[in-house]
Protein backbone atom coordinates (compact mmCIF):
# COMPACT_ATOMS: atom_id res chain seq x y z
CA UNK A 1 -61.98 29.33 18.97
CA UNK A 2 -60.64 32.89 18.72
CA UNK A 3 -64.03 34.98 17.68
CA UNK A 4 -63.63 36.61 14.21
CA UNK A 5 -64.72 40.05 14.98
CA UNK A 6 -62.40 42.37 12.12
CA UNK A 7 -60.51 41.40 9.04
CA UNK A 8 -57.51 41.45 10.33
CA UNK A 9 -58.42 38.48 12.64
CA UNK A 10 -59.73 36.93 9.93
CA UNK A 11 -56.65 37.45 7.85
CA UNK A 12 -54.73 35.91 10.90
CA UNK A 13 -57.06 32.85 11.29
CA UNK A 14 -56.15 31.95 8.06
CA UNK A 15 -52.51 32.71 7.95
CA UNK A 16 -52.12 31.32 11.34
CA UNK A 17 -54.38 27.68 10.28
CA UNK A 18 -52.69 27.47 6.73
CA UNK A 19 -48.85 28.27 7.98
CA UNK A 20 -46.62 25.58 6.69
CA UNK A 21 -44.69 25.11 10.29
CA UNK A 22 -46.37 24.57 13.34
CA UNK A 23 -48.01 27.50 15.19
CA UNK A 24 -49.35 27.50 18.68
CA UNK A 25 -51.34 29.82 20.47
CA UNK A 26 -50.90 29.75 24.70
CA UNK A 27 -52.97 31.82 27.59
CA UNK A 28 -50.90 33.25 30.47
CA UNK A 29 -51.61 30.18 32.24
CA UNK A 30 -49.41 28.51 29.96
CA UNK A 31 -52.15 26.11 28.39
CA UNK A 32 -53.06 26.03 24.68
CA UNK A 33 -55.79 27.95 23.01
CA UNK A 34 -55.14 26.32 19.48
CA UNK A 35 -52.41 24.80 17.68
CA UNK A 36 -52.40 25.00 13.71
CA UNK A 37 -52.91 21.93 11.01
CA UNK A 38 -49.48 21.86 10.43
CA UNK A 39 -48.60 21.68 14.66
CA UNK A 40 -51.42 19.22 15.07
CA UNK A 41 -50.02 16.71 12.23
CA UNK A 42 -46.63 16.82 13.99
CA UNK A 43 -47.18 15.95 17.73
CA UNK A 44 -50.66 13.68 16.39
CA UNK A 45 -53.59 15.48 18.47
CA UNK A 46 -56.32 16.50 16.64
CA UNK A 47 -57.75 20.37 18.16
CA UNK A 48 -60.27 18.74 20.83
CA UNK A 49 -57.20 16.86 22.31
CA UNK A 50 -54.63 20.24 22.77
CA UNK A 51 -57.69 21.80 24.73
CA UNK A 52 -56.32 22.22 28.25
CA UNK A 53 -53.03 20.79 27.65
CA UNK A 54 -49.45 22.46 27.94
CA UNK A 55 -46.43 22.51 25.97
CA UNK A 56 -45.07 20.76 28.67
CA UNK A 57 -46.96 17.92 28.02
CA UNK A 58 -45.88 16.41 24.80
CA UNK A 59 -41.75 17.06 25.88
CA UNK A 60 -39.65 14.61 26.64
CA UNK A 61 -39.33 13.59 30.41
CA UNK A 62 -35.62 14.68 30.41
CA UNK A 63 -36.21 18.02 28.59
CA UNK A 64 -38.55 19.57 30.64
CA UNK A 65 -36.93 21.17 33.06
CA UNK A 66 -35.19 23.16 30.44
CA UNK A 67 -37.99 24.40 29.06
CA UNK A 68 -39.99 24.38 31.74
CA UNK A 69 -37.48 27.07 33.69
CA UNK A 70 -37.64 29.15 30.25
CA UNK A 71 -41.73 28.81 29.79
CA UNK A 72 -42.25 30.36 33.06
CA UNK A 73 -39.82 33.40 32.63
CA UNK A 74 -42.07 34.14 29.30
CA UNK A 75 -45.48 33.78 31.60
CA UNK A 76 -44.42 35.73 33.83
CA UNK A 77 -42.98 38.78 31.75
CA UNK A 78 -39.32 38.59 32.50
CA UNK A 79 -38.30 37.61 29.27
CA UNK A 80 -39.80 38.17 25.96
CA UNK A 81 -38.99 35.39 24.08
CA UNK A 82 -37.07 32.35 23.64
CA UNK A 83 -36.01 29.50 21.29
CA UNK A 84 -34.46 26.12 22.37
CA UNK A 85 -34.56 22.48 20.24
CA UNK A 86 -35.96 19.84 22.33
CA UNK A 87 -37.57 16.38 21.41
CA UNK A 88 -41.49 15.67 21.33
CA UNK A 89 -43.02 12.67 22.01
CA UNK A 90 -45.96 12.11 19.33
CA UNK A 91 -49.42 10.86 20.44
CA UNK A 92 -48.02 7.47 18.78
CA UNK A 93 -44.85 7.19 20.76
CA UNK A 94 -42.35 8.01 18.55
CA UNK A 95 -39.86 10.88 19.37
CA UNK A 96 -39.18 13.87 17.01
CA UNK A 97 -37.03 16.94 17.45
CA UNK A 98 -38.54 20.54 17.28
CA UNK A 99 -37.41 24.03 17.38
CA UNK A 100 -39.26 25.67 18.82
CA UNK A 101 -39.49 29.93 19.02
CA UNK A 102 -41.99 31.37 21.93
CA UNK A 103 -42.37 34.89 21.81
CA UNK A 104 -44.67 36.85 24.25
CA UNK A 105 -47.56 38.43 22.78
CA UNK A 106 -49.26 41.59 24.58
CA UNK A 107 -52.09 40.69 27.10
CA UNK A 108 -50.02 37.83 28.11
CA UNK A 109 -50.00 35.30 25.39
CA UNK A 110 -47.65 33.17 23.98
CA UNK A 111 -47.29 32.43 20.02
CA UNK A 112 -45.06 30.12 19.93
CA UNK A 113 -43.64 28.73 16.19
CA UNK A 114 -42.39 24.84 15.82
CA UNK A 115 -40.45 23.46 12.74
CA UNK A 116 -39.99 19.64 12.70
CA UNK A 117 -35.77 19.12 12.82
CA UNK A 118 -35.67 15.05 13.60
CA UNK A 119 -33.98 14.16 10.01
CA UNK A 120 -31.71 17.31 10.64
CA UNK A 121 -30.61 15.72 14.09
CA UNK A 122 -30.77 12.25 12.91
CA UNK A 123 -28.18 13.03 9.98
CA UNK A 124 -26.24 14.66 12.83
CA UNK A 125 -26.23 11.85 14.80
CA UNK A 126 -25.57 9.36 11.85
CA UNK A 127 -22.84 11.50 11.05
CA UNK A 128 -21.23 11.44 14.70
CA UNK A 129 -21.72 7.82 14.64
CA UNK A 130 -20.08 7.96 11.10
CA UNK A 131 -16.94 10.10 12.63
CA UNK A 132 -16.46 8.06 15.91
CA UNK A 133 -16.48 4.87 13.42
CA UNK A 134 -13.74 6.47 10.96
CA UNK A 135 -11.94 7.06 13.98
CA UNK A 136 -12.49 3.36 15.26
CA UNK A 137 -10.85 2.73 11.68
CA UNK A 138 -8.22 5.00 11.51
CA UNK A 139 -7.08 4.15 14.78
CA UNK A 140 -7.51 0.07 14.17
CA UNK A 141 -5.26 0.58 10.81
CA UNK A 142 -2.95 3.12 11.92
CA UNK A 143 -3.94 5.82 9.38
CA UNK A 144 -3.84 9.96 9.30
CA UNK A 145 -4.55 12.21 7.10
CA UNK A 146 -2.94 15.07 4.97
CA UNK A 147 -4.74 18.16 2.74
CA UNK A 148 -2.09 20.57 0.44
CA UNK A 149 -3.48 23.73 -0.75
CA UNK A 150 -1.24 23.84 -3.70
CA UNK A 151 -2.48 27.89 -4.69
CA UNK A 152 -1.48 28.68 -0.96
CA UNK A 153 1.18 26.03 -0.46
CA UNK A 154 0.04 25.32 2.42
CA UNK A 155 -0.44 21.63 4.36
CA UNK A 156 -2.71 20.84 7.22
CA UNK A 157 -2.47 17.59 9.24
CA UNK A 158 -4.91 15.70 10.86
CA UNK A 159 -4.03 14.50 14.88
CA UNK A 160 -3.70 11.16 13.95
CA UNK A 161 -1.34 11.78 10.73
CA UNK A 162 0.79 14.19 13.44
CA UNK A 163 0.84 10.81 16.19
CA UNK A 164 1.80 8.19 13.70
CA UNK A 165 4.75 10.24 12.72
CA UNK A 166 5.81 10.78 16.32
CA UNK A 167 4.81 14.33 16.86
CA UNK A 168 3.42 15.62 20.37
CA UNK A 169 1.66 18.72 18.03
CA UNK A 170 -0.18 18.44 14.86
CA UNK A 171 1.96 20.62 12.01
CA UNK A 172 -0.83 23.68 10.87
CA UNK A 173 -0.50 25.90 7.81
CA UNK A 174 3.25 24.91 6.58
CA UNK A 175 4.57 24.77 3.19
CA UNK A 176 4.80 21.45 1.06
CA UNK A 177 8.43 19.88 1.97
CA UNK A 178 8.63 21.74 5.27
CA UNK A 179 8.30 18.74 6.97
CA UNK A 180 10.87 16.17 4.99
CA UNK A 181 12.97 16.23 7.55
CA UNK A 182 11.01 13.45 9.25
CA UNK A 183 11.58 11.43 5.54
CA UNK A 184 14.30 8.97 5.57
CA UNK A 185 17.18 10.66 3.86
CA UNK A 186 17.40 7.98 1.26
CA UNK A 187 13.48 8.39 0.36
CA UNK A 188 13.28 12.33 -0.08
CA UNK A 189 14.16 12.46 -3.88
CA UNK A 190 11.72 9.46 -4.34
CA UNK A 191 8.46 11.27 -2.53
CA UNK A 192 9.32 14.54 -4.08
CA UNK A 193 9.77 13.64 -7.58
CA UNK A 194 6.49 11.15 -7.17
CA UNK A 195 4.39 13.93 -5.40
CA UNK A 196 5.43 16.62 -8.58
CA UNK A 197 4.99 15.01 -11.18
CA UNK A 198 1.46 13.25 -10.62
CA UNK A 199 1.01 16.66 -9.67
CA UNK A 200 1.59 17.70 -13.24
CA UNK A 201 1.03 15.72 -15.46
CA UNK A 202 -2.68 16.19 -16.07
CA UNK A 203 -4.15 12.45 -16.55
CA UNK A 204 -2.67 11.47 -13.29
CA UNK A 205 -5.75 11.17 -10.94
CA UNK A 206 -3.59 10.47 -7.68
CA UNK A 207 -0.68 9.57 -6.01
CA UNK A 208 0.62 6.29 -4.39
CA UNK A 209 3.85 6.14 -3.03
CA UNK A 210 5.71 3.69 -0.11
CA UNK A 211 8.60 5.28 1.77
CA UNK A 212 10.29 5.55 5.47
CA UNK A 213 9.91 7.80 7.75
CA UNK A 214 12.22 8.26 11.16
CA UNK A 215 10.57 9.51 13.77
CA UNK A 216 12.16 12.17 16.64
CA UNK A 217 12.42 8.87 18.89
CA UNK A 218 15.08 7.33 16.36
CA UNK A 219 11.99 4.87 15.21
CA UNK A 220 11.52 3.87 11.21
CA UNK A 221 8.53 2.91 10.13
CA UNK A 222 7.12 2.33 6.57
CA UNK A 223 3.97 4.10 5.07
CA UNK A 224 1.89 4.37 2.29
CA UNK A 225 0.63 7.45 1.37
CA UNK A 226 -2.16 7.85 -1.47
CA UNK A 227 -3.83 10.85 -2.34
CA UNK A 228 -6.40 12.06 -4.59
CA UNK A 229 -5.64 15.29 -6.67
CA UNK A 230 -8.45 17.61 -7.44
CA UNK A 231 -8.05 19.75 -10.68
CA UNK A 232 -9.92 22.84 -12.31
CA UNK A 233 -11.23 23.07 -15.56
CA UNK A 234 -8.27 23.49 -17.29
CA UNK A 235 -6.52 20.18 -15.33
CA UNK A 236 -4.35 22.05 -13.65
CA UNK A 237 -3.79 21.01 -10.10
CA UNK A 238 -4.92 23.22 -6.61
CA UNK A 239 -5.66 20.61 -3.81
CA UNK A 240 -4.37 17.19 -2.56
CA UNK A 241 -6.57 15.63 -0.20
CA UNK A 242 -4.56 12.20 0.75
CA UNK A 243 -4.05 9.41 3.84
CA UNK A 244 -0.88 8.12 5.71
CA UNK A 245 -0.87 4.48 6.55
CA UNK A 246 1.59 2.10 8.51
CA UNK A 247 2.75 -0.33 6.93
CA UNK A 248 5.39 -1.53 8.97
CA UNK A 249 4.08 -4.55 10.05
CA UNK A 250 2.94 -5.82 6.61
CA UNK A 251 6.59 -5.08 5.75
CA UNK A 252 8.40 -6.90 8.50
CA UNK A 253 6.02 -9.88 7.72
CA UNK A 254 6.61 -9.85 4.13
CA UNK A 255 10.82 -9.49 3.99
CA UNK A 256 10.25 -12.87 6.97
CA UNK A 257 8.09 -14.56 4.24
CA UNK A 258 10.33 -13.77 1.50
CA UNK A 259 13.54 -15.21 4.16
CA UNK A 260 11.94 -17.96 4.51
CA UNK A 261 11.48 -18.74 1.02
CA UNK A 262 15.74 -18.04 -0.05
CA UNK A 263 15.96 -19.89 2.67
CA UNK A 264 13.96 -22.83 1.06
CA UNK A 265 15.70 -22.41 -2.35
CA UNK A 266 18.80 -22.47 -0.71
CA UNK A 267 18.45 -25.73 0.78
CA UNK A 268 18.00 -27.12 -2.81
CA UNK A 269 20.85 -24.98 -4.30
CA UNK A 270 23.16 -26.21 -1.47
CA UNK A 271 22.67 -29.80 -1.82
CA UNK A 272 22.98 -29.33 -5.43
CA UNK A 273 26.02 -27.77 -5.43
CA UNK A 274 27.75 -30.14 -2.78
CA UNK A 275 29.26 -32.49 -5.61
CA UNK A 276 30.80 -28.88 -7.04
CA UNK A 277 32.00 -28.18 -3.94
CA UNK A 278 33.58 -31.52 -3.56
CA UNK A 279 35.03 -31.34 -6.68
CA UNK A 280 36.96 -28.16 -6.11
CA UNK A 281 38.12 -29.57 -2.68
CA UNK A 282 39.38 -32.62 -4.58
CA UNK A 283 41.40 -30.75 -6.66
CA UNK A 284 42.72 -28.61 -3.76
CA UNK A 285 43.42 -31.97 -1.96
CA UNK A 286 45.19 -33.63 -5.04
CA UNK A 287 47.81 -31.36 -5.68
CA UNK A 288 48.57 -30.25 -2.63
CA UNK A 289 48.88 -34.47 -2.66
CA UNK A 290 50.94 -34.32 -5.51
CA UNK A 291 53.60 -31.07 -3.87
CA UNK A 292 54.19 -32.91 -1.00
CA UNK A 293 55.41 -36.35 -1.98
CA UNK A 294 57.61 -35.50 -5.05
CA UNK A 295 60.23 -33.72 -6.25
CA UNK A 296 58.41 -31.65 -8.28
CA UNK A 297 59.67 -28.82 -10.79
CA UNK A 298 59.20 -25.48 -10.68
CA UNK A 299 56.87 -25.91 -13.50
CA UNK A 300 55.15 -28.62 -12.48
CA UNK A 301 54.66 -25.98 -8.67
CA UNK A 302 53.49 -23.24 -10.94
CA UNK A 303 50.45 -25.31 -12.45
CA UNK A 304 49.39 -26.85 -9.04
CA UNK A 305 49.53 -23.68 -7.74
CA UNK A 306 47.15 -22.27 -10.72
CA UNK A 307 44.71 -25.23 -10.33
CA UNK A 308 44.86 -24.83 -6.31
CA UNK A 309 44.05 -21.30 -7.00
CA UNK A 310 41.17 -21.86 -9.93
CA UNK A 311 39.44 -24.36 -7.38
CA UNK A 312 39.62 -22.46 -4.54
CA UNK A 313 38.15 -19.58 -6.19
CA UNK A 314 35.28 -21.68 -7.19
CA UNK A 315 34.68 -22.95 -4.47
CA UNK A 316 34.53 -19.04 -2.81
CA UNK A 317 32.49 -18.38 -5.60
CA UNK A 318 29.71 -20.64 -5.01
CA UNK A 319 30.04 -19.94 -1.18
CA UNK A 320 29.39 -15.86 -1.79
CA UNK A 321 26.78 -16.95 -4.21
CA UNK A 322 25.04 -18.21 -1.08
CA UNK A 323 25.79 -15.77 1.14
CA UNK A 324 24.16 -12.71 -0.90
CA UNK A 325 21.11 -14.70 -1.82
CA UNK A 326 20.39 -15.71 2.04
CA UNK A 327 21.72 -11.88 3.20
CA UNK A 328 18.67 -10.77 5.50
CA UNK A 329 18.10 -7.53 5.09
CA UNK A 330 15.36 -4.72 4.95
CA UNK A 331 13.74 -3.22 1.56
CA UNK A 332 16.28 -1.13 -0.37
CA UNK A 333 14.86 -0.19 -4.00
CA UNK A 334 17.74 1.12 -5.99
CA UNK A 335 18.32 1.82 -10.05
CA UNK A 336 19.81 -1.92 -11.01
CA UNK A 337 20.22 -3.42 -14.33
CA UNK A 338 18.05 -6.48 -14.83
CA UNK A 339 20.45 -8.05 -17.26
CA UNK A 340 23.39 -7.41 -14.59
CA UNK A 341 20.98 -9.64 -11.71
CA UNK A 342 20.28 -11.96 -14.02
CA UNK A 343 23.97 -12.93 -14.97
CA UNK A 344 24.84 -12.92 -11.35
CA UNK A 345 22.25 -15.09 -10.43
CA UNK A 346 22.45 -17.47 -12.99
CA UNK A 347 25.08 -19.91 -11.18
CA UNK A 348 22.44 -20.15 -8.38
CA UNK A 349 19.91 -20.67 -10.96
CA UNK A 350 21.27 -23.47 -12.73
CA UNK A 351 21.64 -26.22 -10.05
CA UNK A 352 17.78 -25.33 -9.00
CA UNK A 353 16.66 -26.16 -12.74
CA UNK A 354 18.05 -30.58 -12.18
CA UNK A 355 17.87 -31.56 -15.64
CA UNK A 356 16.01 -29.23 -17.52
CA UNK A 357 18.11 -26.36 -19.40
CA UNK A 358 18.23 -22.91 -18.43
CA UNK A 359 18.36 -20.52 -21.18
CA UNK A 360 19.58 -16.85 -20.59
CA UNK A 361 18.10 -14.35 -23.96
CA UNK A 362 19.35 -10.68 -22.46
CA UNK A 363 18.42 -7.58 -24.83
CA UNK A 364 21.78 -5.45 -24.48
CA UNK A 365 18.74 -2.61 -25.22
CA UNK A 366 16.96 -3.00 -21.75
CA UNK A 367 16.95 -0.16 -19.67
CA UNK A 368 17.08 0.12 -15.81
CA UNK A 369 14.64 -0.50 -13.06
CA UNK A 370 14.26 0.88 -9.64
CA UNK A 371 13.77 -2.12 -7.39
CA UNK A 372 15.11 -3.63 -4.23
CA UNK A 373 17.66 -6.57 -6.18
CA UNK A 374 16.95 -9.30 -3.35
CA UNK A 375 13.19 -9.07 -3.84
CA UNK A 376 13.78 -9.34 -7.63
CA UNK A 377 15.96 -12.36 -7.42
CA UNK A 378 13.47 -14.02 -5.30
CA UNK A 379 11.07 -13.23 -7.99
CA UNK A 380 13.21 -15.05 -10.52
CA UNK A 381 13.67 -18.04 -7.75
CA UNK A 382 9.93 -18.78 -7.35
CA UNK A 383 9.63 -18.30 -11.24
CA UNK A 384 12.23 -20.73 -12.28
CA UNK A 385 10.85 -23.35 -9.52
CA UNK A 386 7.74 -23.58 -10.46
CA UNK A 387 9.23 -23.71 -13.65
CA UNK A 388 10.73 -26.51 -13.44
CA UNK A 389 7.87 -28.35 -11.17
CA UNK A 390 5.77 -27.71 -13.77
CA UNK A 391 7.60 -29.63 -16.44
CA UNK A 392 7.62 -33.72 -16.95
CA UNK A 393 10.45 -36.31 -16.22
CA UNK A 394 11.49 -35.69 -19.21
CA UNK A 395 14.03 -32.69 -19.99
CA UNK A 396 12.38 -29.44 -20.57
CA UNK A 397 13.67 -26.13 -21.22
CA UNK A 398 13.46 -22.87 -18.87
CA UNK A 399 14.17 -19.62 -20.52
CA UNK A 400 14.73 -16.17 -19.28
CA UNK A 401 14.02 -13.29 -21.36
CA UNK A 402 14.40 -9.64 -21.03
CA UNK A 403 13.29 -7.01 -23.92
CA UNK A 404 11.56 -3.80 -23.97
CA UNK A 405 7.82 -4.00 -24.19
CA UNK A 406 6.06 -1.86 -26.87
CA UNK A 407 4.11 0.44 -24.11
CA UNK A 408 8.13 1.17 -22.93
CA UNK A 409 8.07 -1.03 -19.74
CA UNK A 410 11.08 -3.08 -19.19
CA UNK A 411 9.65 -7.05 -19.57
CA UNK A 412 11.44 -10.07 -17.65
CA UNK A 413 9.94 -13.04 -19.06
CA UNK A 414 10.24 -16.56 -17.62
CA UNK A 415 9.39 -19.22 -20.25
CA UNK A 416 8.56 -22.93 -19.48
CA UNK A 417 7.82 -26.21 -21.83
CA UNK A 418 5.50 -27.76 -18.83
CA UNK A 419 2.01 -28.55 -18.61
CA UNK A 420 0.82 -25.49 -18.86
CA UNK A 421 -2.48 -24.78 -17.04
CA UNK A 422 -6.21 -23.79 -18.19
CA UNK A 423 -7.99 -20.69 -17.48
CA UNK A 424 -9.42 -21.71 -14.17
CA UNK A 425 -6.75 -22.24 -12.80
CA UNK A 426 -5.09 -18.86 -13.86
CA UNK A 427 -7.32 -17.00 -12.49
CA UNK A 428 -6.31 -18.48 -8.82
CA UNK A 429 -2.46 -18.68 -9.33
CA UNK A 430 -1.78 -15.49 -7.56
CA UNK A 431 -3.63 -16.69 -4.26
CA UNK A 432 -1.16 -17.06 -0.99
CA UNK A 433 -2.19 -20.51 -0.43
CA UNK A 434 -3.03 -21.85 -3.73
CA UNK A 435 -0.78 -24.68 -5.34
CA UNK A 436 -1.44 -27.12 -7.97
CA UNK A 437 1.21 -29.10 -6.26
CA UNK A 438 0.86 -32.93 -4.38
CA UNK A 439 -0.04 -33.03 -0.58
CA UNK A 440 3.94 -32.49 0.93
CA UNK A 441 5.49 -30.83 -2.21
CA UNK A 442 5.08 -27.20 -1.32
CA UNK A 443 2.33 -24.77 0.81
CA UNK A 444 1.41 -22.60 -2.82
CA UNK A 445 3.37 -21.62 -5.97
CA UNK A 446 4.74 -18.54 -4.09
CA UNK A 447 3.42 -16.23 -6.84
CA UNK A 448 1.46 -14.03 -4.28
CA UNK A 449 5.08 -13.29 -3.27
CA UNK A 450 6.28 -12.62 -7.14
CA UNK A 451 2.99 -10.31 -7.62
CA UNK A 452 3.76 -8.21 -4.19
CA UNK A 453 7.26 -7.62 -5.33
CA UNK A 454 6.16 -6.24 -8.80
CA UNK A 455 3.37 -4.45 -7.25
CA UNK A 456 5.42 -2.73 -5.12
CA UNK A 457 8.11 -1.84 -7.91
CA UNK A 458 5.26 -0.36 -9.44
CA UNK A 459 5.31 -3.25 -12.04
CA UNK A 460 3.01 -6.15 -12.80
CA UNK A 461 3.13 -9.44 -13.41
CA UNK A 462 1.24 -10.30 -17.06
CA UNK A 463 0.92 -14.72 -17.34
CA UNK A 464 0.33 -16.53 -20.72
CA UNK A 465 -0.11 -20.09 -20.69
CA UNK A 466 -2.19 -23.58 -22.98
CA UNK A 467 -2.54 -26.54 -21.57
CA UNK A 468 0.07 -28.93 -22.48
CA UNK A 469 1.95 -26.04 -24.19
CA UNK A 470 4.26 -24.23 -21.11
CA UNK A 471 3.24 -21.26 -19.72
CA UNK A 472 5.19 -17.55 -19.61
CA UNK A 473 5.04 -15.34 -16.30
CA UNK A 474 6.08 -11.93 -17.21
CA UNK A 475 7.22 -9.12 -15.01
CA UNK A 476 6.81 -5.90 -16.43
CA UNK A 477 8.16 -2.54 -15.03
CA UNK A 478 8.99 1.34 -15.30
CA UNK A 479 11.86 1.96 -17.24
CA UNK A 480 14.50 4.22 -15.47
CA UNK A 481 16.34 6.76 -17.74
């Protein structure tokens, strides 16, 4: 115990015993003298046990020869002080991290001042784990990330956003656009026109937009970019924080599934149309019959000719019909008129439907949709099947509606007289694998493929059905000016 002999010392004993941080006192031999409440409660000696021990003695095994090398410069008066973080081991075993600050005192003392820092190092090591993870994740899902200063106008990319797009440097501090070269030509209005006007239009939260980009190797790939925009008081918009993420696999998968599926449907169209086929042929066959074994008139030449000519062009007719529907191709959105698909597709329609009618009711008010028209008619194809699976031996109706829905969307409805189906099962209809079909009769009702086509059209798909009374699947999308 340091004798109190003036009021100063006293002043210091109590300073010193009441500090809220650790405090030690050290001789020139480097061994304590006392160590303060708060020092005592953080390595978990009580006074009697510091008596004769070190600083030394509660480090860690693998951080003493730091301090050790620094302790002895202070002993011996070549440096004056010194301040280093290194962990403790507590009279219980458990590690914490200190600072610590050693100063030397005249007379060859030490005061030396420790401050507890283990849930300062422990959030820096969660948040190290945290970052190596997100980079485990980024990496795993092939994402990067952007940040627009819109008051600046200036982007920064992250390294990963910069590899994904093929770069060998990461783009720093260049205005929004600079960089659209790398943008498929064909998507550059698209992105730009999303990217402004979420931008300003005030109760727009974000962006989400899907578009190409080529890379400098000649390599497309698909991404999604989202983004969150961050306004001030007023709403008006000054930052875009937002992620990159391939999607070119989940693309090249889904235009295979939805192959597969015209594919499918085209089996049944084909063998439904073979008797229309034949027919045509037989007409063909009959009066080229009929020009060969007779005299015939020049009349009688003309009107073979006509009918030759009217059943050959069926015949192409139905054979183009299946060639667009099976074309293989990658995702091409354009402005279409649903009313214009709808009549086109409606000779490929009909021989899916058997015996059940297929009703066409086309508002000449609709407006346009931006879409890709092959993922829409498969839409319509998985529609009108289950359609018909869905209704009895006896003849039912189908019924294709478009109109404009009261919110301003442009609706295409597809109307059935079937069973119908209870809530239960609605709320499972849009599962990949889910069918309320017979063991053999189909893998699932192919509306996860009808719901990812609307989805990515920016659309959705709203369904209405009763038991016993039909059920309506409607497709609902932006309207195009």
């Amino acid at each position: 115990m340091v004798p109190e002999t003036s009021e100063g010392e006293a002043l210091f004993e109590a300073v010193f015993e009441a500090a809220a941080v650790g405090m030690v006192l050290v001789d020139s031999a480097g061994q304590f003298i006392r160590g303060n409440a708060a020092f005592r409660a953080m390595v978990g000696y009580d006074e009697a046990a510091l008596s004769g021990r070190t600083l030394l003695d509660f480090t860690h095994p693998d951080d003493v020869d730091a301090h050790a090398a620094l302790l002895v410069q202070l002993l011996n008066g070549t440096r004056t002080s010194y301040e280093l973080t290194k962990r403790y081991l507590r009279r219980d075993g458990r590690l914490i991290y200190v600072h610590l600050t050693a100063s030397r005192m005249p007379g060859g003392l030490v005061v030396g001042i420790a401050r507890d820092v283990t849930s300062e190092w422990e959030a820096r090591d969660q948040l190290r784990r945290s970052q190596e993870q997100l980079g485990i994740a980024l990496a795993s899902v092939d994402m990067g990330f952007w940040e627009w200063d819109i008051t600046t106008d200036q982007m920064m990319w992250s390294g990963d956003m910069a590899r994904l797009c093929g770069l060998s440097t990461t783009p720093t501090g260049h205005p929004f656009g600079a960089r659209f070269d790398l943008l498929h030509p064909d998507d550059v209005p698209l992105v730009a026109s999303v990217v402004q006007k979420a931008v300003n239009d005030q109760s727009r939260p974000g962006v989400d937009c899907e578009f190409r980009i080529l890379r400098p190797d000649g390599e497309e790939r698909w991404f999604l970019g989202k983004a969150h925009i961050f306004r001030d008081e007023h709403g008006a918009a000054h930052r875009v924080l937002g992620a990159l993420i391939d999607i070119t696999r989940r693309q090249l998968l889904q235009q295979q599934f939805l192959h597969a599926q015209k594919m499918e449907a085209i089996g049944t169209f084909a063998s439904g149309i073979a008797h229309d086929f034949n027919n045509a042929l037989t007409v063909i066959m009959g009066h080229c019959d009929v020009l060969e074994v007779s005299d015939p008139t020049k009349d009688i030449v003309q009107a073979s000719l006509v009918e030759i000519s009217n059943a050959a062009e069926r015949a192409a007719h139905l054979t183009r019909q299946l060639l667009t529907f099976s074309r293989k191709g990658t995702n091409d959105p354009r402005v279409i008129s649903p009313n214009d698909v709808l009549q086109d597709l409606e000779g490929f329609l009909r021989p899916l439907t058997g015996k059940h009618q297929l009703r066409l009711q086309l508002s000449p008010e609709i407006s346009a949709i931006r879409i890709d028209e092959r993922q829409l008619e498969q839409a319509i194809v998985n529609l009108v099947v289950n359609a018909r699976d869905a209704m009895a031996d006896d003849q039912g109706v189908i019924t294709i509606a478009t109109t404009m829905s009261p919110d301003g969307r442009v609706s295409i409805a597809v109307k059935d007289t079937g069973t119908g189906f209870d809530e239960q099962t609605k709320r499972r209809l849009f599962e990949p694998f889910f069918t309320t079909k017979p063991p053999g009769k189909g893998t699932g009702l192919g509306l996860a493929v009808v719901l990812a086509v609307a989805e990515e059209a920016k659309g959705d798909v709203h369904v209405e059905s009763t038991p016993g009374r039909g059920a309506t699947f409607e497709l609902r999308f932006p309207a195009v000016a």
